[in-house]
PDB file of N, CA and C in Angstrom:
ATOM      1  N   UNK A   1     107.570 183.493  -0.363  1.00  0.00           N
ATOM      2  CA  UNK A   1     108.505 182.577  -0.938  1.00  0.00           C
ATOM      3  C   UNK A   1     108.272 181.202  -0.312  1.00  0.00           C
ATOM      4  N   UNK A   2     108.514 180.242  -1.309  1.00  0.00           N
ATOM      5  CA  UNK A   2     108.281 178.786  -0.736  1.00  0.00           C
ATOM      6  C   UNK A   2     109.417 177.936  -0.804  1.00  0.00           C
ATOM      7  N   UNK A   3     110.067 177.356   0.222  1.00  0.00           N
ATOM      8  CA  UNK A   3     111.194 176.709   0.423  1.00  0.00           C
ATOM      9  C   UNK A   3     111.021 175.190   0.435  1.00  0.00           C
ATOM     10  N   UNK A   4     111.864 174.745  -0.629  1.00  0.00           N
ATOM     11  CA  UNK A   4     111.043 173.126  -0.334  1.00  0.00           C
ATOM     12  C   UNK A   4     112.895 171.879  -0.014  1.00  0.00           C
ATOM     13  N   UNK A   5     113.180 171.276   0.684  1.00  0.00           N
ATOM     14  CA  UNK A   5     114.065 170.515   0.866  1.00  0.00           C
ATOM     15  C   UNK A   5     114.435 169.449   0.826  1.00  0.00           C
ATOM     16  N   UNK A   6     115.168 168.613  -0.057  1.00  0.00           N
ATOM     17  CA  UNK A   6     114.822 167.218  -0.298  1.00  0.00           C
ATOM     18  C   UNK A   6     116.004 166.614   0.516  1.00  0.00           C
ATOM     19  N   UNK A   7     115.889 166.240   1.229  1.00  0.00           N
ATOM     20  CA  UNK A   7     116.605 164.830   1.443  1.00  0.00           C
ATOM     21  C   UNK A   7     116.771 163.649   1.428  1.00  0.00           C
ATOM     22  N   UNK A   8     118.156 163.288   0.493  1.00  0.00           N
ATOM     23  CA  UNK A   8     117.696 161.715   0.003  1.00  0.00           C
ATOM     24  C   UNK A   8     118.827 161.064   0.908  1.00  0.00           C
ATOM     25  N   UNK A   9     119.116 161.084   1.847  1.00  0.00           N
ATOM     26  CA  UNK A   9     120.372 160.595   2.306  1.00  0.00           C
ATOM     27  C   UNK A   9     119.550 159.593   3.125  1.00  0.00           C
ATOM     28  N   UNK A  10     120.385 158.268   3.441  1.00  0.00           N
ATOM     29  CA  UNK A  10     119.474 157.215   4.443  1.00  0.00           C
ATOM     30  C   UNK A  10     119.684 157.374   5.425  1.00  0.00           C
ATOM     31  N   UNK A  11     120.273 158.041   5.852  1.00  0.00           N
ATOM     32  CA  UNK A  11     121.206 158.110   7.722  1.00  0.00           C
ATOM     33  C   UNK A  11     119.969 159.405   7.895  1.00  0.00           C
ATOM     34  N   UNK A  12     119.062 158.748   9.109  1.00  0.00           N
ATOM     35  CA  UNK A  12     117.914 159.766  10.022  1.00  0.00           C
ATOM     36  C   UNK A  12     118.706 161.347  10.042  1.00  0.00           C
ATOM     37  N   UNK A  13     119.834 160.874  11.074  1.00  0.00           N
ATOM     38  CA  UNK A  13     119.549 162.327  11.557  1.00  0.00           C
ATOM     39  C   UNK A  13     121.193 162.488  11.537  1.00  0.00           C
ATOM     40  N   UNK A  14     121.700 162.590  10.617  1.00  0.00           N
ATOM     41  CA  UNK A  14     122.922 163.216  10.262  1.00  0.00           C
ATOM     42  C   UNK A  14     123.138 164.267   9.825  1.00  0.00           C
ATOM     43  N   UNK A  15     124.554 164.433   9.102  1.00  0.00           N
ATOM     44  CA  UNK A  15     124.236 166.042   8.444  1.00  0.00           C
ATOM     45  C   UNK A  15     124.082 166.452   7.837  1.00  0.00           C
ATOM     46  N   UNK A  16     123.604 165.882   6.667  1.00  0.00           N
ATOM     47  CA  UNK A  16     122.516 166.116   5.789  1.00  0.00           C
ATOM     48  C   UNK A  16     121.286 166.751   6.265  1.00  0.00           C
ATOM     49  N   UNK A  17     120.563 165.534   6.931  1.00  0.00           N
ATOM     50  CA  UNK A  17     119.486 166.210   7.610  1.00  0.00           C
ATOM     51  C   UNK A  17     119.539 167.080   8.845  1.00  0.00           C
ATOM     52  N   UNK A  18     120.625 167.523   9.193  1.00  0.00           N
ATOM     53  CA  UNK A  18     120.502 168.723  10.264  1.00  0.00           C
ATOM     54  C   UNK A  18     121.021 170.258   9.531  1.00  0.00           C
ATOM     55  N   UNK A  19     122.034 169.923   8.420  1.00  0.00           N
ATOM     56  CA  UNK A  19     121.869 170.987   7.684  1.00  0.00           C
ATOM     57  C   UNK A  19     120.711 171.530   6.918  1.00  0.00           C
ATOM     58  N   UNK A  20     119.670 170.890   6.473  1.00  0.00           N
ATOM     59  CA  UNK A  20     118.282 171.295   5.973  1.00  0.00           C
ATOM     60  C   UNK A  20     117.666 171.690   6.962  1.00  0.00           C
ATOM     61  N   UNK A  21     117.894 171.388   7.750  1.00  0.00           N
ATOM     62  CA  UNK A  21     116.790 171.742   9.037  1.00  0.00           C
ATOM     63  C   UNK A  21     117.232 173.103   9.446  1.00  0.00           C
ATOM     64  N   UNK A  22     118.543 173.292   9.580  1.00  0.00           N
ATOM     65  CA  UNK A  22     119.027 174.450  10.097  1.00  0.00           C
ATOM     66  C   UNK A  22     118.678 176.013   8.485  1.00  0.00           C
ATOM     67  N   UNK A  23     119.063 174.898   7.218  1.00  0.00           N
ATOM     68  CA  UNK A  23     118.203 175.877   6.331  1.00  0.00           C
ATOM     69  C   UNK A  23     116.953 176.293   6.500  1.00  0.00           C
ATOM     70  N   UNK A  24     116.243 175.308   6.501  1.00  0.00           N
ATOM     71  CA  UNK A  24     114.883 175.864   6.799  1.00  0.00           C
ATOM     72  C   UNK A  24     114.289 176.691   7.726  1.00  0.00           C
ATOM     73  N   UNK A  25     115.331 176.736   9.188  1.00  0.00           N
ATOM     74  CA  UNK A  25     114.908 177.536  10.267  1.00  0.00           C
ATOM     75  C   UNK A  25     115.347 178.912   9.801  1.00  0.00           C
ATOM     76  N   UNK A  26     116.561 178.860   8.778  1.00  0.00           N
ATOM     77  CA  UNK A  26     116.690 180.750   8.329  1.00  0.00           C
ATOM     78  C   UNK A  26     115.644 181.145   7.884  1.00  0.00           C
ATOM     79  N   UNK A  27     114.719 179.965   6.453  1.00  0.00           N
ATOM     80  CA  UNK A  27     114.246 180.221   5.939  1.00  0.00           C
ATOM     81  C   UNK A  27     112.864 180.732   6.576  1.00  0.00           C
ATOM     82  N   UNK A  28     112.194 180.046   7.475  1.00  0.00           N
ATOM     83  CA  UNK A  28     111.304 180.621   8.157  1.00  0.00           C
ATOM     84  C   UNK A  28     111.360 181.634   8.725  1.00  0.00           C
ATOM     85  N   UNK A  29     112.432 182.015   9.241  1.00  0.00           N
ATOM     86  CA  UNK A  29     113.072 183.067  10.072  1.00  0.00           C
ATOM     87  C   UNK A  29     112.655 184.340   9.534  1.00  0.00           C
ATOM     88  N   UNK A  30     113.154 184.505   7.913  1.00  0.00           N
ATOM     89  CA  UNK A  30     112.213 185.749   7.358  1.00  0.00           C
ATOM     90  C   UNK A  30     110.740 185.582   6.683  1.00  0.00           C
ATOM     91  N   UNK A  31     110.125 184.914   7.006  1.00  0.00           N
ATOM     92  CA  UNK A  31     109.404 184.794   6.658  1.00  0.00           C
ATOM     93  C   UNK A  31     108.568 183.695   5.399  1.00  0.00           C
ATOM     94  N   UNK A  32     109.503 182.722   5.007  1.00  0.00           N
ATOM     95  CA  UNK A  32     109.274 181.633   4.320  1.00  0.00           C
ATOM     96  C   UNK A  32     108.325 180.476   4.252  1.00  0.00           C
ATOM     97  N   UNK A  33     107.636 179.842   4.143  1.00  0.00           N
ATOM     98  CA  UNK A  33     106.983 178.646   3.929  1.00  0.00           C
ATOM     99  C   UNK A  33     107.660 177.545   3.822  1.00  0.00           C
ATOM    100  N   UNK A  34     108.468 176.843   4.785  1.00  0.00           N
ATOM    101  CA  UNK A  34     109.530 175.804   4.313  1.00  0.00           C
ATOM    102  C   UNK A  34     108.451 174.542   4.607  1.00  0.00           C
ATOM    103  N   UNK A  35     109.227 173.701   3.485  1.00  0.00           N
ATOM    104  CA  UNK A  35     109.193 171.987   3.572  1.00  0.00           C
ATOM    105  C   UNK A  35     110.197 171.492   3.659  1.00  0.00           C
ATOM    106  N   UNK A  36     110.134 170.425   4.340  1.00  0.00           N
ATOM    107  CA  UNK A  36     110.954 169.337   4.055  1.00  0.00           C
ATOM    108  C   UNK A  36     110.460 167.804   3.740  1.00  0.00           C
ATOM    109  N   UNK A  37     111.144 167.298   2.781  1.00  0.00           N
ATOM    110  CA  UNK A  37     110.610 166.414   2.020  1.00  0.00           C
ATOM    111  C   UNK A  37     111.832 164.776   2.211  1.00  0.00           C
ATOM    112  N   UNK A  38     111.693 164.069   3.300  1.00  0.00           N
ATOM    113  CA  UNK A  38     112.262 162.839   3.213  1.00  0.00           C
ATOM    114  C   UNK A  38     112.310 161.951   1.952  1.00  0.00           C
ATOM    115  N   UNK A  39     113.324 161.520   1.621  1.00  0.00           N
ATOM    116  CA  UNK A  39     113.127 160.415   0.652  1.00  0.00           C
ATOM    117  C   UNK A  39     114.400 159.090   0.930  1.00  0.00           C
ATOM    118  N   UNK A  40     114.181 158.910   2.282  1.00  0.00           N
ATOM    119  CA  UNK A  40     114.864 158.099   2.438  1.00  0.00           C
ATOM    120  C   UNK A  40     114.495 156.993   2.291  1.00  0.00           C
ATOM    121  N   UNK A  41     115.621 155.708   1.732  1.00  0.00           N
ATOM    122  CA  UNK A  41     115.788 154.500   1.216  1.00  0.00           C
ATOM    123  C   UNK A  41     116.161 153.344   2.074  1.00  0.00           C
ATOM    124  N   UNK A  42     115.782 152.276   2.045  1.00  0.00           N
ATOM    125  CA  UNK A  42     117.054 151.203   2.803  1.00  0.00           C
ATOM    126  C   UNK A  42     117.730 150.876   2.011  1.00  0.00           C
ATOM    127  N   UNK A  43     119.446 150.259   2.237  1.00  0.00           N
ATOM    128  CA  UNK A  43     120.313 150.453   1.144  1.00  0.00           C
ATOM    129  C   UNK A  43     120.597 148.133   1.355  1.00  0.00           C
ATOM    130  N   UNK A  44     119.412 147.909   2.619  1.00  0.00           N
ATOM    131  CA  UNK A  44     119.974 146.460   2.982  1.00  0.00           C
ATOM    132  C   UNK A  44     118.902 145.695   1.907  1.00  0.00           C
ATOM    133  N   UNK A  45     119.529 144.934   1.857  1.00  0.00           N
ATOM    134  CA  UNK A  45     119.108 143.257   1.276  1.00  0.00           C
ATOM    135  C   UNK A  45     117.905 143.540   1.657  1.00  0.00           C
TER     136      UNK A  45
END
């Protein structure tokens, strides 16, 4: 199985991105192929 994770949120390391991360560690956990896929933005001028 292949796990892929998008995050589009702009904040680094919030919880957005610590909840994917913590998905992905189940997901590896049995045996998965995880990604994670940044798509973060700047929201300034």
């Amino acid at each position: 199985m292949k796990v892929i994770a998008v995050n589009g949120s702009p904040r680094k390391n919030w919880n957005t991105a610590t909840l994917l991360q913590k998905a992905l560690e189940g997901a590896k956990s049995v045996g998965a192929q995880a990604f994670k896929l940044d798509r973060r933005r700047s929201y300034d001028s």
